[in-house]
N, C-alpha and C. Protein backbone atom coordinates (compact mmCIF):
# COMPACT_ATOMS: atom_id res chain seq x y z
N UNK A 1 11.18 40.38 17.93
CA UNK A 1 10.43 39.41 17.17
C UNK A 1 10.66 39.65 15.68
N UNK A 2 10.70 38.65 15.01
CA UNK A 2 10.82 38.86 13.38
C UNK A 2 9.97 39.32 13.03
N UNK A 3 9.91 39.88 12.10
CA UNK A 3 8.63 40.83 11.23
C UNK A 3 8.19 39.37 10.60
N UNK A 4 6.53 39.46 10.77
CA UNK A 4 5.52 38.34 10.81
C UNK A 4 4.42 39.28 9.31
N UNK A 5 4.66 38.76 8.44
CA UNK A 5 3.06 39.14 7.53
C UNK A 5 1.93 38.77 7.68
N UNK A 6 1.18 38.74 7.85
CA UNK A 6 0.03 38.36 8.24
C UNK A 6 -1.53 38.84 7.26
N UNK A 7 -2.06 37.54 6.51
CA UNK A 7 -3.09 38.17 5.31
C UNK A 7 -4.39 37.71 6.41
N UNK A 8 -5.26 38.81 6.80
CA UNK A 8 -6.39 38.38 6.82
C UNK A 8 -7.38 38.49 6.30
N UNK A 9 -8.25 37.39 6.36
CA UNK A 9 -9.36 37.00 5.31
C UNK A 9 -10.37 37.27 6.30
N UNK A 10 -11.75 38.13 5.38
CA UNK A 10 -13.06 38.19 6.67
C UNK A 10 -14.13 36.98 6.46
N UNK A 11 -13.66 35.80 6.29
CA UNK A 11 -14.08 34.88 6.07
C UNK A 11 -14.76 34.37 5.11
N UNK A 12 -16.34 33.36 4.96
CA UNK A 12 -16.81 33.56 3.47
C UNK A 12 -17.42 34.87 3.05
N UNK A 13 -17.38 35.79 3.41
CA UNK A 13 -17.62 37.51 3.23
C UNK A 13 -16.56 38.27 2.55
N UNK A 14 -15.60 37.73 1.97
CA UNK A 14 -14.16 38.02 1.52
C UNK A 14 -13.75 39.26 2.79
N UNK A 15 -12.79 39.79 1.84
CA UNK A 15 -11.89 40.16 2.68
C UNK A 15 -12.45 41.57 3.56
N UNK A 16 -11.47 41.46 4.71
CA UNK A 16 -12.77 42.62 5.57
C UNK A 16 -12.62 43.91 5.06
N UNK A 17 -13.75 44.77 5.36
CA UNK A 17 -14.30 45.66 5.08
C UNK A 17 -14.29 46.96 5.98
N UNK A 18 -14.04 46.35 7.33
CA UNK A 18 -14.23 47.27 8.36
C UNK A 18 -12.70 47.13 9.07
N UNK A 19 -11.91 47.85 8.90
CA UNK A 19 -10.71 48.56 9.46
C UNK A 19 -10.29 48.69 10.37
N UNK A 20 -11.31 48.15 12.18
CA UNK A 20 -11.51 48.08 13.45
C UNK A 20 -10.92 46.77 13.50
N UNK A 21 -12.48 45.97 13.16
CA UNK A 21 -11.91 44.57 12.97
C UNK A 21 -11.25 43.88 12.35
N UNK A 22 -10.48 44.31 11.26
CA UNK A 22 -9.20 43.67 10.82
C UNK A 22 -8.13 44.09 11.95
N UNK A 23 -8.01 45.14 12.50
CA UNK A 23 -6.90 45.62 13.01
C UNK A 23 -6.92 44.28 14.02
N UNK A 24 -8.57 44.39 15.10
CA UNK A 24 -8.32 43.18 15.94
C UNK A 24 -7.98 41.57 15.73
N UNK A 25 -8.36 41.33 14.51
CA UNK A 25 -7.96 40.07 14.00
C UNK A 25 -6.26 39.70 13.55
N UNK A 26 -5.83 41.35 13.01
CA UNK A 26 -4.19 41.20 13.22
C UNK A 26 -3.71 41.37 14.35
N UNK A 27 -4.14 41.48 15.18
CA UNK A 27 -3.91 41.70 16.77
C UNK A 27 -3.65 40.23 17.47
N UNK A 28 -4.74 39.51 16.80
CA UNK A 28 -5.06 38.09 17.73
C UNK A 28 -4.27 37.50 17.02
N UNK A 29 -3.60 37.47 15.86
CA UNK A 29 -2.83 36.47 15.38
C UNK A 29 -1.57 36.55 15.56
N UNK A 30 -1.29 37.96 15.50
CA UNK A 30 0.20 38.42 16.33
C UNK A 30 0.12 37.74 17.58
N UNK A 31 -0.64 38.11 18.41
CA UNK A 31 -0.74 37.41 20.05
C UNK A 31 -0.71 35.96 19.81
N UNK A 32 -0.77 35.54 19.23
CA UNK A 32 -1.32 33.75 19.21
C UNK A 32 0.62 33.48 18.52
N UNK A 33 0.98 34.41 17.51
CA UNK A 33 2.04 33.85 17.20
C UNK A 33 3.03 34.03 17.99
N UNK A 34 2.72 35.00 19.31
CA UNK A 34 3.93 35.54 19.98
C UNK A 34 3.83 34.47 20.99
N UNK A 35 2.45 33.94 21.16
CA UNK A 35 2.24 32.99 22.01
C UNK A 35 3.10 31.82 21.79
N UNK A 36 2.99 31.45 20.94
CA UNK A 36 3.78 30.23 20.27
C UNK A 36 5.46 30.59 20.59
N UNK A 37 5.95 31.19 20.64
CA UNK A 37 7.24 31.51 20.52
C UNK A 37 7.92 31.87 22.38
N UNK A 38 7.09 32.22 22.66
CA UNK A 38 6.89 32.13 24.06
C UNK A 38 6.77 30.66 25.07
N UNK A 39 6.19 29.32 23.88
CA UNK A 39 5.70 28.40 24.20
C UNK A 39 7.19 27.52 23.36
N UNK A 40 8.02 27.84 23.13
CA UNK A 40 9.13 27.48 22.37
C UNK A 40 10.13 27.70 23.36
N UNK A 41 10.01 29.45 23.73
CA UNK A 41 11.47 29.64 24.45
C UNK A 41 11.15 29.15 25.70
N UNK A 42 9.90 28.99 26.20
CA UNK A 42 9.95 28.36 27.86
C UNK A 42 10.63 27.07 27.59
N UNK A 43 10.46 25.88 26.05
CA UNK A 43 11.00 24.72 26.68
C UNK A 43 12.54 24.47 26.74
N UNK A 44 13.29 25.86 25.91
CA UNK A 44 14.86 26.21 26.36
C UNK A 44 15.56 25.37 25.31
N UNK A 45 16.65 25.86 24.43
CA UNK A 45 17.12 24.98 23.94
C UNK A 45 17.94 23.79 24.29
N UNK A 46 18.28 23.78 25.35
CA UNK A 46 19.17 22.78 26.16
C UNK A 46 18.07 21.73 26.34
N UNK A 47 16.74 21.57 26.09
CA UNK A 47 15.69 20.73 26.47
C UNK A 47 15.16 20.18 25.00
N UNK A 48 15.40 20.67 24.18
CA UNK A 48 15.10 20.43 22.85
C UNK A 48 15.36 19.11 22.51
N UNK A 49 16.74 18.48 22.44
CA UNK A 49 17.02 17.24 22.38
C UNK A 49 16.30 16.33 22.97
N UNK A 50 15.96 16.33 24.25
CA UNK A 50 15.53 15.41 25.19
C UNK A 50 14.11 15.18 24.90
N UNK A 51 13.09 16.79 24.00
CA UNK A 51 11.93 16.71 23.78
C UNK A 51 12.24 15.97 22.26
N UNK A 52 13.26 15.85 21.60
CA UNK A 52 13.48 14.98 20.02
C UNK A 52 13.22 13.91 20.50
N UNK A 53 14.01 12.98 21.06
CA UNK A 53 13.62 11.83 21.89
C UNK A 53 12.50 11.34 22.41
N UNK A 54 12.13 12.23 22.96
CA UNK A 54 10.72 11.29 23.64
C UNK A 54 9.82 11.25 22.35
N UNK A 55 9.69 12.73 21.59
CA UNK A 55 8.94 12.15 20.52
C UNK A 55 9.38 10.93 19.85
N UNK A 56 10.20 10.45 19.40
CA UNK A 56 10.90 9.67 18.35
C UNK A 56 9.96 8.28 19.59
N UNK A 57 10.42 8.45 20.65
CA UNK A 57 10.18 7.28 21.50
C UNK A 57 8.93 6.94 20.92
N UNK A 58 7.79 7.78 21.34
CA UNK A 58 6.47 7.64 21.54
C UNK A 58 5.69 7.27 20.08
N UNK A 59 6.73 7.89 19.16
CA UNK A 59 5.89 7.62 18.02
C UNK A 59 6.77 6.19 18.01
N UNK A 60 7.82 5.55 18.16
CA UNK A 60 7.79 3.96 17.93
C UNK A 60 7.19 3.46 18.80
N UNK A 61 6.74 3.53 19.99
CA UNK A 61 5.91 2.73 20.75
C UNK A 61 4.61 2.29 20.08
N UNK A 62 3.87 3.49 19.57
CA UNK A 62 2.88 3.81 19.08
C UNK A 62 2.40 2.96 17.60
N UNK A 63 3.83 3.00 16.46
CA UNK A 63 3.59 2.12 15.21
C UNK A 63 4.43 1.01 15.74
N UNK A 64 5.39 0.16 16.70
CA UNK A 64 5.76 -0.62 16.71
C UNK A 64 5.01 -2.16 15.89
N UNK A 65 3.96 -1.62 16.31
CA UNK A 65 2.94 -3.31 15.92
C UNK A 65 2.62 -3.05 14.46
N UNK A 66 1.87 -2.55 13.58
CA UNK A 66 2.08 -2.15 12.40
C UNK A 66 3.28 -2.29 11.68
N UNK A 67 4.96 -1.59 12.28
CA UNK A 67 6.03 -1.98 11.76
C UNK A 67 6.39 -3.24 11.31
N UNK A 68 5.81 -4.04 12.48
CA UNK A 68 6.05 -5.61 12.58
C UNK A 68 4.88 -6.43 11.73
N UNK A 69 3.38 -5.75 11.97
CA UNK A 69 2.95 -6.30 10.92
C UNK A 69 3.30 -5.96 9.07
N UNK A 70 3.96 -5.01 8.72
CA UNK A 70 4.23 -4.72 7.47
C UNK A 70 5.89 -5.59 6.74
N UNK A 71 6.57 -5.45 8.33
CA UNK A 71 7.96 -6.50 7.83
C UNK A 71 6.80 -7.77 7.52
N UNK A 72 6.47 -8.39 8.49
CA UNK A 72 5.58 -9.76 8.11
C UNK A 72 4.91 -10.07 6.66
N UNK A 73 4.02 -8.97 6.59
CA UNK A 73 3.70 -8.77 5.16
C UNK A 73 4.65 -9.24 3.96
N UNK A 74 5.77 -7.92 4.60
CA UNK A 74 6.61 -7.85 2.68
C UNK A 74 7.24 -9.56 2.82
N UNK A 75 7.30 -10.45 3.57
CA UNK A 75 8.50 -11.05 4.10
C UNK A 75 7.19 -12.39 3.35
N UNK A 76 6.46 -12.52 3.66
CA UNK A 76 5.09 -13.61 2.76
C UNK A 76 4.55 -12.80 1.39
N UNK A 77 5.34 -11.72 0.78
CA UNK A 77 4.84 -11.63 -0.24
C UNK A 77 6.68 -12.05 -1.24
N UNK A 78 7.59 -11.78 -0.60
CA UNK A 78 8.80 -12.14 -1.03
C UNK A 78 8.66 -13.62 -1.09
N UNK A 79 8.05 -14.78 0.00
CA UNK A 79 7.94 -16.08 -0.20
C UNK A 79 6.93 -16.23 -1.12
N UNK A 80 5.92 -15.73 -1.17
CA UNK A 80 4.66 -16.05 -2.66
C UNK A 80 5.84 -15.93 -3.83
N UNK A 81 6.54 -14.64 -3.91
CA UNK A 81 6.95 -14.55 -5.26
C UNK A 81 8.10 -15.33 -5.66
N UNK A 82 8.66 -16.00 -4.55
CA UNK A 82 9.79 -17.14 -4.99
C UNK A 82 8.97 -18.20 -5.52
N UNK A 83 7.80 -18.56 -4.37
CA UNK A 83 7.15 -19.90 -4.96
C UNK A 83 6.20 -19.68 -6.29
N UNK A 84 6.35 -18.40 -6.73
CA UNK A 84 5.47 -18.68 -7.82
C UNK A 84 6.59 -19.08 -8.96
N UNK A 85 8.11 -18.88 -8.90
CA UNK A 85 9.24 -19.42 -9.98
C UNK A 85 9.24 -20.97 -9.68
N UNK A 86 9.21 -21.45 -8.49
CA UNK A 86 8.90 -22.76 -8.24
C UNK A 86 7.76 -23.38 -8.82
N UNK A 87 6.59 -22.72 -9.04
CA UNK A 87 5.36 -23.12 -9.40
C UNK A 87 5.68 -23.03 -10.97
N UNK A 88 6.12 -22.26 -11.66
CA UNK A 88 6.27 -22.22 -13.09
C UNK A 88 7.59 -23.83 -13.67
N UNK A 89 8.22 -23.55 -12.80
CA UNK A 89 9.18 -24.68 -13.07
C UNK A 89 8.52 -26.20 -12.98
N UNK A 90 7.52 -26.43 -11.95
CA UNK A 90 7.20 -27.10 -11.41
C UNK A 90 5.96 -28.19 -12.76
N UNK A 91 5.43 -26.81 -13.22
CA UNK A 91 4.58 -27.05 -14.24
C UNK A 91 4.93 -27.22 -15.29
N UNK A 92 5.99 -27.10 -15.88
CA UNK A 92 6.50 -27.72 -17.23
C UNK A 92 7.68 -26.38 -17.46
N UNK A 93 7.67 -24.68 -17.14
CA UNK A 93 7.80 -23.64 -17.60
C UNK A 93 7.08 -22.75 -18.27
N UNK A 94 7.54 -21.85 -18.38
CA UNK A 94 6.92 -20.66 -19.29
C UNK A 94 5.92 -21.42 -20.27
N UNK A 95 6.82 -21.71 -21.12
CA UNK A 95 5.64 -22.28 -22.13
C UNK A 95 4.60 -22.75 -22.50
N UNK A 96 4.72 -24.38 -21.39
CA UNK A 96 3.50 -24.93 -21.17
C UNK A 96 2.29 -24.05 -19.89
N UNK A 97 2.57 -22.69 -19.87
CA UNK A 97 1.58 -21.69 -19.10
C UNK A 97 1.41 -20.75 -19.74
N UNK A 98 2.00 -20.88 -20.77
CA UNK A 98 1.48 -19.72 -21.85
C UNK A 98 0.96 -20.07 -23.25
N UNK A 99 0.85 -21.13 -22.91
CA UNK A 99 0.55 -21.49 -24.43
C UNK A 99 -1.06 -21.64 -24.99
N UNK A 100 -1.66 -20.93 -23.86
CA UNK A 100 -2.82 -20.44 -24.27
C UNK A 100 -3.39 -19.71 -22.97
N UNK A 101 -3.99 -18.77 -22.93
CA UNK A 101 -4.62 -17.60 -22.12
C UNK A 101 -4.27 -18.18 -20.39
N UNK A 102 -3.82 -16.80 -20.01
CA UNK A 102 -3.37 -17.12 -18.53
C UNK A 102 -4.74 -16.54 -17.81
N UNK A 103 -5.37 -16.97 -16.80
CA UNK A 103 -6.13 -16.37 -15.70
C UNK A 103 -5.37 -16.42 -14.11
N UNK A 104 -5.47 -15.10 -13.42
CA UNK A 104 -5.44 -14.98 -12.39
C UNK A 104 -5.76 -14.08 -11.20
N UNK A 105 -5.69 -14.52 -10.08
CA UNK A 105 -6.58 -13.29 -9.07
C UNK A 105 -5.87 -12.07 -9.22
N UNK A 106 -6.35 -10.81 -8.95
CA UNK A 106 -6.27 -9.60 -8.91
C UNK A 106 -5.05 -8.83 -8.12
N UNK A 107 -5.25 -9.38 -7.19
CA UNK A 107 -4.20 -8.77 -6.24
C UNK A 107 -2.62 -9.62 -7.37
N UNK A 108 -2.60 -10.58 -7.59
CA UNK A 108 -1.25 -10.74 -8.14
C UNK A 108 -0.96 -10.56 -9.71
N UNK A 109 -1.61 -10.01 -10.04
CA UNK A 109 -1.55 -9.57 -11.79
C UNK A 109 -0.17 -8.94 -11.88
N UNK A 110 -0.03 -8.50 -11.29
CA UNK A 110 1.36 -7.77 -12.18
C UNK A 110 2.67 -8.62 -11.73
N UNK A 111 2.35 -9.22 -10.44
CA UNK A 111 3.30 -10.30 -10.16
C UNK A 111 3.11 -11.39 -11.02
N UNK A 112 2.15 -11.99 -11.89
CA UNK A 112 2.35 -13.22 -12.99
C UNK A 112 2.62 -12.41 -14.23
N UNK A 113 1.97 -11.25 -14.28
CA UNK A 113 2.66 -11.35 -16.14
C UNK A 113 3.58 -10.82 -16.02
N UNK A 114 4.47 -9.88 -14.83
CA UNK A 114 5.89 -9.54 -14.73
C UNK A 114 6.90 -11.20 -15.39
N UNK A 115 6.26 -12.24 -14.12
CA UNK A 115 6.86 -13.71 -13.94
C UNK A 115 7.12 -14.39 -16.13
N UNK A 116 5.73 -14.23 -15.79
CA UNK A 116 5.69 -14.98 -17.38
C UNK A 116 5.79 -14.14 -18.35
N UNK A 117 6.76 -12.67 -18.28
CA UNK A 117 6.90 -11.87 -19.54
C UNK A 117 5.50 -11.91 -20.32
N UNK A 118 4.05 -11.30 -20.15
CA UNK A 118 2.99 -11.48 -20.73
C UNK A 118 1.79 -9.64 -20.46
N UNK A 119 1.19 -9.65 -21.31
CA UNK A 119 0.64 -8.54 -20.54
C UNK A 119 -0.46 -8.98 -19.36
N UNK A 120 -0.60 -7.65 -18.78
CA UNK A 120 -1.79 -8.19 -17.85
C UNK A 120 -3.06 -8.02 -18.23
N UNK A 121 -3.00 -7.09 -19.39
CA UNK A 121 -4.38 -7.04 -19.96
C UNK A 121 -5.64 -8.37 -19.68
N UNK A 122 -6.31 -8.26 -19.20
CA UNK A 122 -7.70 -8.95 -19.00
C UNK A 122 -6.62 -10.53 -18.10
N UNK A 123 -5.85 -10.43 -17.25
CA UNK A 123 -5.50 -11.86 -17.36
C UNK A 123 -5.89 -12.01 -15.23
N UNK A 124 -6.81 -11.14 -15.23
CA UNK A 124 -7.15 -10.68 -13.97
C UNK A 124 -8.81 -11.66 -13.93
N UNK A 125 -9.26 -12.01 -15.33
CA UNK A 125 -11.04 -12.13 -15.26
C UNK A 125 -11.57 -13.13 -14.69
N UNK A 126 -12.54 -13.52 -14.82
CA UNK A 126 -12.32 -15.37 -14.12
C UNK A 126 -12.40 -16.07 -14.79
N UNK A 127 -11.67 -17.20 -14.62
CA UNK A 127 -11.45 -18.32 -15.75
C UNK A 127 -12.60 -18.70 -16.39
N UNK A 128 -12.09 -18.97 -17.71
CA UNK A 128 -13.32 -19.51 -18.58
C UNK A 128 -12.18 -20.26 -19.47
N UNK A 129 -12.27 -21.73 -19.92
CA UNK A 129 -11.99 -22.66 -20.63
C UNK A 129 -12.11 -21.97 -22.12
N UNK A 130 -10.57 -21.98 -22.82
CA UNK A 130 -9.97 -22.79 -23.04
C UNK A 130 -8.68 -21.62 -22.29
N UNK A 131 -8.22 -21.71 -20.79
CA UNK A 131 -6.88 -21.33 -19.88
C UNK A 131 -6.36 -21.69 -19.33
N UNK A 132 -5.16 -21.03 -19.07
CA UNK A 132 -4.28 -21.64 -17.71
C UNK A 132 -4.52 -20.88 -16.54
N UNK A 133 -5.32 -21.21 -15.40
CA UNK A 133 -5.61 -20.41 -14.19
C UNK A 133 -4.13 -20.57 -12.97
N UNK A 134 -3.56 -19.57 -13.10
CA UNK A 134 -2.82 -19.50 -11.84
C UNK A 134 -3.19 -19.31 -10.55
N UNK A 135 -3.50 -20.16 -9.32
CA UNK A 135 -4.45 -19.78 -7.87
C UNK A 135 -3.37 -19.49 -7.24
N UNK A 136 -3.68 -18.58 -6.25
CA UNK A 136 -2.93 -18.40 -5.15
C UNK A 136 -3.43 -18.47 -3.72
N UNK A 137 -2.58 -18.74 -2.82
CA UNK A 137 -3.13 -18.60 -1.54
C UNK A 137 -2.94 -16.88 -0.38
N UNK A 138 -3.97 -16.30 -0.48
CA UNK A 138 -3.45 -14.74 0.12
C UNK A 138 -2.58 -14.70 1.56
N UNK A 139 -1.56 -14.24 1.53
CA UNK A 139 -0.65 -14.41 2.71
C UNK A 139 -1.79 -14.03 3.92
N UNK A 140 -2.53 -13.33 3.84
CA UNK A 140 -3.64 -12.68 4.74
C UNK A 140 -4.40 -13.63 5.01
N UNK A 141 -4.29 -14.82 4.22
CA UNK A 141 -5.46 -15.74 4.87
C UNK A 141 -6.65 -16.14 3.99
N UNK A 142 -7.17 -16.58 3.62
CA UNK A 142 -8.76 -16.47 2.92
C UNK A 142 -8.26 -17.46 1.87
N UNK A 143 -9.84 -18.17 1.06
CA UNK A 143 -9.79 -18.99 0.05
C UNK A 143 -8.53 -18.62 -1.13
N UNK A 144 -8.22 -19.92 -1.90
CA UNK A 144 -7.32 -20.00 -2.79
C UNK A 144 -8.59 -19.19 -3.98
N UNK A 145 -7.53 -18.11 -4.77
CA UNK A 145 -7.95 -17.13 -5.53
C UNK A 145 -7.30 -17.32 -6.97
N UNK A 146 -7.94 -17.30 -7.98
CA UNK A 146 -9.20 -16.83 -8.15
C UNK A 146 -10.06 -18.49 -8.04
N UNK A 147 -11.85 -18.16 -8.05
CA UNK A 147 -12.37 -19.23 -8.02
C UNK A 147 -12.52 -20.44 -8.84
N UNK A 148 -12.53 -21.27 -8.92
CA UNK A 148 -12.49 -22.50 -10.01
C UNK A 148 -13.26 -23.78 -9.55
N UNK A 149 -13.87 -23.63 -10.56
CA UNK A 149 -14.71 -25.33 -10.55
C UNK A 149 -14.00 -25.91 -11.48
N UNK A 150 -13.36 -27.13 -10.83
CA UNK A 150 -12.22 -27.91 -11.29
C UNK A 150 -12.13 -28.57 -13.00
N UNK A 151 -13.78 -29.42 -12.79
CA UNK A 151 -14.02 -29.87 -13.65
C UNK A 151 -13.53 -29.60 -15.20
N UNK A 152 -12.78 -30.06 -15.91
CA UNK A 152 -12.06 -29.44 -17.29
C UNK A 152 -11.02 -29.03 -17.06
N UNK A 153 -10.15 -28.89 -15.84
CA UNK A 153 -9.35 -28.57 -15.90
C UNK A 153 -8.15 -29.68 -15.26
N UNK A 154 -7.02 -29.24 -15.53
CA UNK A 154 -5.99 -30.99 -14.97
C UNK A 154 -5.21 -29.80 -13.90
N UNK A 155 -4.89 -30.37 -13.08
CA UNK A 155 -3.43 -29.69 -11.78
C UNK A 155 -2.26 -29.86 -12.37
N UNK A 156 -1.55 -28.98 -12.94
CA UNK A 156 -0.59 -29.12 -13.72
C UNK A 156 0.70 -28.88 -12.04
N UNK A 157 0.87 -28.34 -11.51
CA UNK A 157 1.15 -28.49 -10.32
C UNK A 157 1.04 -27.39 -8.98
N UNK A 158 1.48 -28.00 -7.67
CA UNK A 158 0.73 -27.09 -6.54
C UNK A 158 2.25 -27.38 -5.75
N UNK A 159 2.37 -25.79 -5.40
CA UNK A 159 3.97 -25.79 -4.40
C UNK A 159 3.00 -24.65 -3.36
N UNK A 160 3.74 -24.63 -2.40
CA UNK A 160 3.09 -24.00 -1.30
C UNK A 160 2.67 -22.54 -1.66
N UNK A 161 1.75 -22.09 -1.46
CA UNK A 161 0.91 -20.98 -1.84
C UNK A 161 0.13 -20.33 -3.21
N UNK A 162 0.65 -21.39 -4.17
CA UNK A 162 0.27 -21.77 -5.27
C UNK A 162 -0.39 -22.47 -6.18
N UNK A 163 -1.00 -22.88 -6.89
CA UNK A 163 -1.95 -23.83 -7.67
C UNK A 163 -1.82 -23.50 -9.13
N UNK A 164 -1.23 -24.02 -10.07
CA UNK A 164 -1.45 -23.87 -11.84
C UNK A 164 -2.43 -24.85 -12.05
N UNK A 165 -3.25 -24.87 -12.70
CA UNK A 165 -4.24 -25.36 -13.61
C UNK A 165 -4.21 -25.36 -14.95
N UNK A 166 -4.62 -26.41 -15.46
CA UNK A 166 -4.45 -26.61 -17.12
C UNK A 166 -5.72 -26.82 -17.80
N UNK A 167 -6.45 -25.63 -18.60
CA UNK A 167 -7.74 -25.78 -19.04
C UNK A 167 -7.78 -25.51 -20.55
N UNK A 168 -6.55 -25.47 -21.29
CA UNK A 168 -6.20 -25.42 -22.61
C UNK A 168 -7.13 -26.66 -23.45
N UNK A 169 -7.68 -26.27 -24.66
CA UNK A 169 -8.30 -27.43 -25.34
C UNK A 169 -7.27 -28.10 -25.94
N UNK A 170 -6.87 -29.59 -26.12
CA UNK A 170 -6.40 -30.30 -26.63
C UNK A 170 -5.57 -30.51 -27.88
């Protein structure tokens, strides 16, 4: 057996004190590690491979559905972020969405002021007139974000998963 070091601690009492029972506590950990090695060479190296495998198996069986829900995910957040260049085009461009304070939901802040070269500083809050509110629809499902009572504001335009709003004063 390889020479094994072994620090024992006498628990929250620090370190032991009594010379009996340390000896038995390096005793049990030797045994437990010889155990282990014992529990290694029974499964033989010629069996090793076959035990790589089944693990590998079991753990894809296991995240298969997760895998598939996370491709799904990135795959509707890659379509949000095309349609939000569609949505900027759609609305006049950059300009006419920046040409006075952008608002938008949270989860996509760094995806609009990446889009519109802008910071994200505060452009997360909820709209308040005089802005441009960018809505989105969450690939996950749930109301168009962030909230808006329409009134004062014009639909500058709406492409699938998207909504610009125009609440700039005149």
């Amino acid at each position: 057996m390889d020479e094994i070091a072994i620090v024992v601690h006498g628990g929250a009492g620090g370190p032991i004190s009594d010379p009996e029972r340390g000896d038995r506590m390096r005793a049990g950990a030797a045994a437990a590690v010889e155990a282990g090695h014992a529990v290694l060479a029974g499964v033989g190296v010629a069996r090793m491979p076959v035990l790589a495998v089944v693990v590998v198996v079991a753990t894809g069986l296991i995240t298969i559905g997760d895998l598939r829900d996370q491709a799904h995910d990135l795959q509707a957040r890659a379509d949000r972020r095309e349609a939000l260049g569609d949505l900027v085009t759609a609305a006049g461009g950059r300009a006419a969405l920046t040409r006075c304070r952008v608002r938008t939901a949270p989860d996509v802040r760094p995806l609009v002021a990446f889009s519109l070269d802008i910071s994200m500083l505060g452009i997360d809050r909820p709209p308040q007139r005089p802005d441009v509110v960018l809505r989105w629809r969450p690939h996950g499902g749930g109301p168009v974000d962030p909230k808006l009572d329409p009134s004062g504001y014009r639909l500058l335009a709406d492409v699938p998963g998207w909504e610009a709003w125009d609440g700039c004063a005149r």
